[in-house]
Structure formats: structure tokens, C-alpha cells
PDB file of N, CA and C in Angstrom:
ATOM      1  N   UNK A   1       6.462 -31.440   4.540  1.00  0.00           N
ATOM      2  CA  UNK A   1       6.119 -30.737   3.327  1.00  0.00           C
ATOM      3  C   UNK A   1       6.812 -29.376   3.254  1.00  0.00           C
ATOM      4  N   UNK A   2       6.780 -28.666   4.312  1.00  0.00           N
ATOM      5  CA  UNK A   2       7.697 -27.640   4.610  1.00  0.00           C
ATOM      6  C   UNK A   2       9.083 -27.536   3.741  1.00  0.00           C
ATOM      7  N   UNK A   3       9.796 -28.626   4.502  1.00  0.00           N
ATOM      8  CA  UNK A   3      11.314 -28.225   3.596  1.00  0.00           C
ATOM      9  C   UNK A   3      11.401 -28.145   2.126  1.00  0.00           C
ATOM     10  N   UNK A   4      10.342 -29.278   1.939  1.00  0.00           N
ATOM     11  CA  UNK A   4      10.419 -29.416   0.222  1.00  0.00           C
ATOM     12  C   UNK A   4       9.952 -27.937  -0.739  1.00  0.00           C
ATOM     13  N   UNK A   5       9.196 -27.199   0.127  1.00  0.00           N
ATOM     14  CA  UNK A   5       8.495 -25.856  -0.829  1.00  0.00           C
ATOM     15  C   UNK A   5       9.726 -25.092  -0.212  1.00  0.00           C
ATOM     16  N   UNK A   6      10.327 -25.236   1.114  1.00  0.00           N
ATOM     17  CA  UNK A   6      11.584 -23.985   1.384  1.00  0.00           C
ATOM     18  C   UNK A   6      12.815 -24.511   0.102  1.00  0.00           C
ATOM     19  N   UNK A   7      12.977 -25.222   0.075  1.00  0.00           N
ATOM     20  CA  UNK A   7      13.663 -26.077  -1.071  1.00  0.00           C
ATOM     21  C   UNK A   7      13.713 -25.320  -2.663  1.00  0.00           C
ATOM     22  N   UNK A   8      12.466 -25.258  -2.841  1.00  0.00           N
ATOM     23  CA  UNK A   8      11.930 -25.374  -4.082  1.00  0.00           C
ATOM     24  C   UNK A   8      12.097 -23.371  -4.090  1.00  0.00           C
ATOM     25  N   UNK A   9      11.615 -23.087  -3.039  1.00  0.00           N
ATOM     26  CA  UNK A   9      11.614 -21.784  -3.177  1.00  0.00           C
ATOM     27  C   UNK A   9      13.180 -21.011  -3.412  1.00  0.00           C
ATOM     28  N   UNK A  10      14.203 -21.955  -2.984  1.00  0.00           N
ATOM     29  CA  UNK A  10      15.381 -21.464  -2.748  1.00  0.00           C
ATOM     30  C   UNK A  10      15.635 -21.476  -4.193  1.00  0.00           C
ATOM     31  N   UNK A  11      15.849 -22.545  -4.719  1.00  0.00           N
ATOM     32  CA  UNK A  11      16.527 -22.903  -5.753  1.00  0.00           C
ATOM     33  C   UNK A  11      15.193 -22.166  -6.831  1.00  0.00           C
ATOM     34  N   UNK A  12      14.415 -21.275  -6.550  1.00  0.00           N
ATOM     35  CA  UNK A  12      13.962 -20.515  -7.856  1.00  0.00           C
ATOM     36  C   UNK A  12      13.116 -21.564  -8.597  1.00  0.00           C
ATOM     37  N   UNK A  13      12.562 -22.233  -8.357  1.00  0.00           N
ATOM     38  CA  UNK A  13      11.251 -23.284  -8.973  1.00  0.00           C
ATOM     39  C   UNK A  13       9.825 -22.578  -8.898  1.00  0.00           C
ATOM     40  N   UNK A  14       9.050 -22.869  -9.921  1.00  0.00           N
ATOM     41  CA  UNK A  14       7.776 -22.446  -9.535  1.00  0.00           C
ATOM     42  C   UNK A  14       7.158 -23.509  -8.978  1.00  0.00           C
ATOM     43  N   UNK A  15       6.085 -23.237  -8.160  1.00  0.00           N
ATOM     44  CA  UNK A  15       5.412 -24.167  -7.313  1.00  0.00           C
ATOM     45  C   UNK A  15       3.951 -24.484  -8.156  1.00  0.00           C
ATOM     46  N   UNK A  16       3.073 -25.489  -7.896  1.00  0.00           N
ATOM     47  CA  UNK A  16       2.244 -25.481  -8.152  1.00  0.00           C
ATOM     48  C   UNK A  16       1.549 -26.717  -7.158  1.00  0.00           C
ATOM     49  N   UNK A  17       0.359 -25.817  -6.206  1.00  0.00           N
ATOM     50  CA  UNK A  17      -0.219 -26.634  -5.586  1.00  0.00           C
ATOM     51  C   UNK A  17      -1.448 -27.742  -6.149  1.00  0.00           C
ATOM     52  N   UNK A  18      -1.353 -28.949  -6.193  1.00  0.00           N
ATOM     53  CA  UNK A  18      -2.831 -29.699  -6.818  1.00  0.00           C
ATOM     54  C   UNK A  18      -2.853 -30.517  -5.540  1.00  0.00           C
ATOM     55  N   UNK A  19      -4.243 -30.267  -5.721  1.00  0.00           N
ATOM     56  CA  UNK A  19      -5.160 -31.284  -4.360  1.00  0.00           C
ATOM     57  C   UNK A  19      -6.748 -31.312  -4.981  1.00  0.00           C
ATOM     58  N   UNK A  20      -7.160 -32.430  -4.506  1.00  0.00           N
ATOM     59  CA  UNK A  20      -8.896 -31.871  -4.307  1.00  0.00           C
ATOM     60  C   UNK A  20      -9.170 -30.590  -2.995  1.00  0.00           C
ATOM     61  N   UNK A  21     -10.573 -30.511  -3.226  1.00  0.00           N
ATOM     62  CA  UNK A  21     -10.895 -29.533  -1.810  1.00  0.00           C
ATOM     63  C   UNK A  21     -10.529 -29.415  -0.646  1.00  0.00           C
ATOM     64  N   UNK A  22     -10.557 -29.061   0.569  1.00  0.00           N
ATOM     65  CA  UNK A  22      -9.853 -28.874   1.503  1.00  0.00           C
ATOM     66  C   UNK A  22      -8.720 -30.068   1.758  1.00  0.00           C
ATOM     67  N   UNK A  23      -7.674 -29.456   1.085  1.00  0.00           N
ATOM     68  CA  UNK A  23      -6.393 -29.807   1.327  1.00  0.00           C
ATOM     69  C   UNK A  23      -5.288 -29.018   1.626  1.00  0.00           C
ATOM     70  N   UNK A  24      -5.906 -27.624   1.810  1.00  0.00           N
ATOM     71  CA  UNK A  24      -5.492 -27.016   2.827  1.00  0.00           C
ATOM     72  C   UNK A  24      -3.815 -26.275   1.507  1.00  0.00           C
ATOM     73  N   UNK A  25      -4.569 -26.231   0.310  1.00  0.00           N
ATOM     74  CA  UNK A  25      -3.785 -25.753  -0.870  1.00  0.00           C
ATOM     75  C   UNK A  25      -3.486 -23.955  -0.453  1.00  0.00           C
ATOM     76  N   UNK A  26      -4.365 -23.331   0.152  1.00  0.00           N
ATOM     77  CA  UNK A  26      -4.576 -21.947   0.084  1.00  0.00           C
ATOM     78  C   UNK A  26      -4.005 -21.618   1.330  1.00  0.00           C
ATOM     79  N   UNK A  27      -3.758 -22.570   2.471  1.00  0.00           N
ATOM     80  CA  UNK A  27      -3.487 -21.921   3.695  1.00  0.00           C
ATOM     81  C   UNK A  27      -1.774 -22.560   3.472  1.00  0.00           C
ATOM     82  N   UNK A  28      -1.575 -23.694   2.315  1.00  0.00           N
ATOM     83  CA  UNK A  28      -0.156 -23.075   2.532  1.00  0.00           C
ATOM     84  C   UNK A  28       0.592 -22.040   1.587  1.00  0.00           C
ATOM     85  N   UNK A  29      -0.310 -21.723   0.890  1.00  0.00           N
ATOM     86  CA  UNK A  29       0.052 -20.616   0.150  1.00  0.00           C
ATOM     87  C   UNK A  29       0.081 -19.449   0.573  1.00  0.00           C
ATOM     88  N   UNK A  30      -0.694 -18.865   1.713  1.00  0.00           N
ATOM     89  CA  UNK A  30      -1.109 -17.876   2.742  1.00  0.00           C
ATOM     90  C   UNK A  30       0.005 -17.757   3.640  1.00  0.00           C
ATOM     91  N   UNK A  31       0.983 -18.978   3.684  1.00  0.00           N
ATOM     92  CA  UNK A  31       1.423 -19.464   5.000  1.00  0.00           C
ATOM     93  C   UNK A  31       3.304 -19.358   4.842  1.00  0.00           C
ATOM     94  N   UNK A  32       3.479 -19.096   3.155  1.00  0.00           N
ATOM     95  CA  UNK A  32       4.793 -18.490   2.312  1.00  0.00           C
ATOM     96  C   UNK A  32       4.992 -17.786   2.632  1.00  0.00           C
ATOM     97  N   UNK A  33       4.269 -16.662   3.270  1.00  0.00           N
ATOM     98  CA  UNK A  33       4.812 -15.206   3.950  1.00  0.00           C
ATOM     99  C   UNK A  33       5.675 -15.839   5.696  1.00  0.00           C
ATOM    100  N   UNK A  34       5.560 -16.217   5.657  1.00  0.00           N
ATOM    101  CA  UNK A  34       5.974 -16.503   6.902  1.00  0.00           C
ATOM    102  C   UNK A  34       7.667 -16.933   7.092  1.00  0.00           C
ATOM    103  N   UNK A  35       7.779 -17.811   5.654  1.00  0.00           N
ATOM    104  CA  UNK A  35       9.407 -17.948   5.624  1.00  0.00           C
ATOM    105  C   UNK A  35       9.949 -16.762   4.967  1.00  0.00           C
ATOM    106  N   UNK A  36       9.229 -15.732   5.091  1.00  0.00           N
ATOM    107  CA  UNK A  36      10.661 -14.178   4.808  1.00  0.00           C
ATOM    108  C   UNK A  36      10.932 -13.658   5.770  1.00  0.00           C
ATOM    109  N   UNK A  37      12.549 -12.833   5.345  1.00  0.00           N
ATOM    110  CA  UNK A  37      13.020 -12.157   7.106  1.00  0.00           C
ATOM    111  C   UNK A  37      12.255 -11.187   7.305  1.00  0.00           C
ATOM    112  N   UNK A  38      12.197 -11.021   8.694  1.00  0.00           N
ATOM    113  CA  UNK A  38      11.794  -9.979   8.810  1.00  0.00           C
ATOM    114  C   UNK A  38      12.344  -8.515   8.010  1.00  0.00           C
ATOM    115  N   UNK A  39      13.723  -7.696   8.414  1.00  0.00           N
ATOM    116  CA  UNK A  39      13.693  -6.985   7.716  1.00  0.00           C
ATOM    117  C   UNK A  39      14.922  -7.577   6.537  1.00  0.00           C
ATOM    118  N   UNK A  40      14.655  -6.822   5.367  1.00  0.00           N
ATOM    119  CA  UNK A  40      15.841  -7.354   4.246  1.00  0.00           C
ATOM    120  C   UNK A  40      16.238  -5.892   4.158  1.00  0.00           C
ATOM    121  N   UNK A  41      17.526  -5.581   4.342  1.00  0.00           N
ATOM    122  CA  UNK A  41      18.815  -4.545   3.701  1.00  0.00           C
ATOM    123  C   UNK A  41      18.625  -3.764   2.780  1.00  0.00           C
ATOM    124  N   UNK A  42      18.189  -2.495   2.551  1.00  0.00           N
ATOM    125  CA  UNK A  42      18.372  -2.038   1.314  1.00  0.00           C
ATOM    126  C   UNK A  42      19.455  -0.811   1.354  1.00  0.00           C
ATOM    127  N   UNK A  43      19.789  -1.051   0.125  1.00  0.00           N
ATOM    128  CA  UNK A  43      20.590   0.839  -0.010  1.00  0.00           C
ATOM    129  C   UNK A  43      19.187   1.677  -0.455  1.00  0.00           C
ATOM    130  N   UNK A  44      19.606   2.732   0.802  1.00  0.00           N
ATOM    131  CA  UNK A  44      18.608   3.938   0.224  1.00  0.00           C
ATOM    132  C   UNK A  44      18.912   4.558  -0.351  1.00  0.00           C
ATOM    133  N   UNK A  45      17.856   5.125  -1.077  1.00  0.00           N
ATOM    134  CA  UNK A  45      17.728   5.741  -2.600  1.00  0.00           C
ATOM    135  C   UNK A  45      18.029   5.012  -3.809  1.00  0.00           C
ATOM    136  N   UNK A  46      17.805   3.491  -3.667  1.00  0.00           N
ATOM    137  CA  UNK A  46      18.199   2.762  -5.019  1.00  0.00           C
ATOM    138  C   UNK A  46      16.781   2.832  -5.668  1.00  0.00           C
ATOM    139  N   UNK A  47      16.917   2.716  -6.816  1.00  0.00           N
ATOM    140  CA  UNK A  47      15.677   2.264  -7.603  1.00  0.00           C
ATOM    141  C   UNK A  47      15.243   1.093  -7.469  1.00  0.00           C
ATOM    142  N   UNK A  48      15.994  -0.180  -7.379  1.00  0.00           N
ATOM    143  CA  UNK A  48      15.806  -1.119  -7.415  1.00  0.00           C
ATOM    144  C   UNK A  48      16.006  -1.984  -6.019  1.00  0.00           C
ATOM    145  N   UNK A  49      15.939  -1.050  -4.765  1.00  0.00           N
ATOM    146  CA  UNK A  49      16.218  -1.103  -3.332  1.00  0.00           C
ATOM    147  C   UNK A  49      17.236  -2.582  -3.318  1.00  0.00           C
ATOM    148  N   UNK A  50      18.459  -2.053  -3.744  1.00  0.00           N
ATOM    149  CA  UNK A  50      19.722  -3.017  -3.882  1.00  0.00           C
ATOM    150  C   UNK A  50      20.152  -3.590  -2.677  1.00  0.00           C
ATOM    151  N   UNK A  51      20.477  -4.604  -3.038  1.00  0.00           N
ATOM    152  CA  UNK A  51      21.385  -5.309  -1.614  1.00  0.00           C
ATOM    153  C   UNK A  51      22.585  -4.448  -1.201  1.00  0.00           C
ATOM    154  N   UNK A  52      22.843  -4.406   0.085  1.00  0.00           N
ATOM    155  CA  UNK A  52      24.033  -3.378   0.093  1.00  0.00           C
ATOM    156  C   UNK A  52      25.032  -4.536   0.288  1.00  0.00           C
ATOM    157  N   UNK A  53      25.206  -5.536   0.875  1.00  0.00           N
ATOM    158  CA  UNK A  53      26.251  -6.844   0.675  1.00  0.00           C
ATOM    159  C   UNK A  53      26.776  -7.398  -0.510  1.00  0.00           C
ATOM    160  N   UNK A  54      25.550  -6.778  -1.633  1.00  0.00           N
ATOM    161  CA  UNK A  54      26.193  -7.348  -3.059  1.00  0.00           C
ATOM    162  C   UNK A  54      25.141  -6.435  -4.508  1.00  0.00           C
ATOM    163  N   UNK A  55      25.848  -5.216  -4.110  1.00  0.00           N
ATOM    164  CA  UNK A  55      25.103  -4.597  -5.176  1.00  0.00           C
ATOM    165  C   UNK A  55      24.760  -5.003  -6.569  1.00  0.00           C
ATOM    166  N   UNK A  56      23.785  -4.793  -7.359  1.00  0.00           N
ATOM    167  CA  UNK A  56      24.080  -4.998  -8.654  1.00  0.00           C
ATOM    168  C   UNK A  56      24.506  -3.563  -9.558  1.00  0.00           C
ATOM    169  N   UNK A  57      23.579  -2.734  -9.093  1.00  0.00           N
ATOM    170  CA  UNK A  57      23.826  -1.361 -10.136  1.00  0.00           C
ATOM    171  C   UNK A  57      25.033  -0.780  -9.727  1.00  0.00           C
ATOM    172  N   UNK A  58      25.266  -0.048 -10.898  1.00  0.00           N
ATOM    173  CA  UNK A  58      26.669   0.291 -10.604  1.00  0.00           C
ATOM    174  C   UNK A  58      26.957   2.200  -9.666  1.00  0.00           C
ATOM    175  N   UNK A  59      25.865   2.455  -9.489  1.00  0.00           N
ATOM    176  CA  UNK A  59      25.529   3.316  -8.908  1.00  0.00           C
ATOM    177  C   UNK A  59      25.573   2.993  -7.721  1.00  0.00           C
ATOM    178  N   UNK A  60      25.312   2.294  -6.867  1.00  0.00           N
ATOM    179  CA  UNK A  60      24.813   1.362  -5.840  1.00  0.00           C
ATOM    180  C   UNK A  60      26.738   0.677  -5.599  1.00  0.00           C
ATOM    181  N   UNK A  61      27.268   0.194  -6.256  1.00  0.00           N
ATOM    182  CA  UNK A  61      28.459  -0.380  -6.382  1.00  0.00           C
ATOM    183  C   UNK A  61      29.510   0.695  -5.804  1.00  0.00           C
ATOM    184  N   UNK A  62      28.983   1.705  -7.157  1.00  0.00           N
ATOM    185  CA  UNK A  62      30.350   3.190  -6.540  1.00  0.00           C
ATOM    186  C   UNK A  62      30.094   3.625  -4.721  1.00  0.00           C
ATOM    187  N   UNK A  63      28.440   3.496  -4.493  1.00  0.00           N
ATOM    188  CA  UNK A  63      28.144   4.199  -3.041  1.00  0.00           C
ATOM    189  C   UNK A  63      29.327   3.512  -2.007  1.00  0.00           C
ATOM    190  N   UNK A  64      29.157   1.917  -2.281  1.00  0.00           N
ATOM    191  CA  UNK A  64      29.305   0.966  -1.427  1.00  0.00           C
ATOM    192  C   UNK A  64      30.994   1.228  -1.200  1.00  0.00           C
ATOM    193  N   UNK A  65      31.710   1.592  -2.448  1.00  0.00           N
ATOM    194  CA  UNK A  65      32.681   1.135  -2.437  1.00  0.00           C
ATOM    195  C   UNK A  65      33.259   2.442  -1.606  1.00  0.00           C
ATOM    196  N   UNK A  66      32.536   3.733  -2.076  1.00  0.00           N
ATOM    197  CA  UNK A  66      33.093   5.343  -1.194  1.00  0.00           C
ATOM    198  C   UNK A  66      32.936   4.990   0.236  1.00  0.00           C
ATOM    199  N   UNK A  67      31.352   4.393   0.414  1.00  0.00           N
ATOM    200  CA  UNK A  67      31.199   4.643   2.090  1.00  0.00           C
ATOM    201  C   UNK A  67      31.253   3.448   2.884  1.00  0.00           C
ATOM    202  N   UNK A  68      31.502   2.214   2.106  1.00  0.00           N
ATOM    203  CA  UNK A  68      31.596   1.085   3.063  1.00  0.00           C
ATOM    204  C   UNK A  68      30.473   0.627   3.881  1.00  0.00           C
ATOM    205  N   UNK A  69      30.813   0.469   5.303  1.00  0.00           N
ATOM    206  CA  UNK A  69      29.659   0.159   6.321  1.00  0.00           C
ATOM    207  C   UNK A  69      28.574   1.862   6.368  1.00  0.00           C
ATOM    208  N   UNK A  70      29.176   2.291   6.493  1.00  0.00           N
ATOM    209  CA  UNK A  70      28.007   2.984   6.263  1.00  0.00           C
ATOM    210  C   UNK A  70      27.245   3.704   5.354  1.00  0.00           C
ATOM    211  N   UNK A  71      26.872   2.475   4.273  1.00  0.00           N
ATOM    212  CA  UNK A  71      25.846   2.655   3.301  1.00  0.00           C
ATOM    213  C   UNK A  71      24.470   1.913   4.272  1.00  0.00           C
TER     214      UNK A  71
END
């Protein structure tokens, strides 16, 4: 069941769990935190705490492009 919600999560689907009662709907919903990285990349001082591998803002774009690796 795993791959199919890592699946679903990748490709941007909404999920929707249906079961009767303990089917254990809430503990895998509880249990989604678990497939994120630990830490994710940001540029500091973005507003929108940007990827520094692939900025979107263009503020964020100019940093990347002045300081390189060390943004």
C-alpha cells in the first residue's frame, strides 16, 4: 500500500482514505510524515524559503547566480 500513496503523492494526486472503522485510515495518515527528508534546502532570507538547486523568484535566481555554492 505504501508505494501506491508514495506514488500518488509524487505525481501531486489528492488522496482520499475510505474504509470502515479500524482500518487503520488515521495511522496511515499520521504515518505521511515519515516519507519527508529530513532536512529540505532553503535559500535564506527567501519569502517563499526557495529551493537553492532551482530557484523560482527572481530574487533568489540573481543570489544563486552572484554566489553559486555558497548560497
Amino acid at each position: 500500500m505504501i508505494p501506491q500513496i508514495e506514488n500518488a503523492i509524487l505525481s501531486g494526486q489528492d488522496i482520499i482514505f475510505l474504509g470502515e472503522r479500524g482500518q487503520a485510515k488515521t495511522r496511515m495518515a499520521r504515518s505521511l510524515v515519515n516519507l519527508l527528508d529530513e532536512v529540505i534546502p532553503i535559500i535564506t532570507g527567501c519569502e517563499i524559503n526557495d529551493d537553492p538547486f532551482d530557484p523560482v523568484c527572481k530574487a533568489c535566481r540573481d543570489k544563486v547566480a552572484e554566489q553559486g555554492d555558497q548560497v
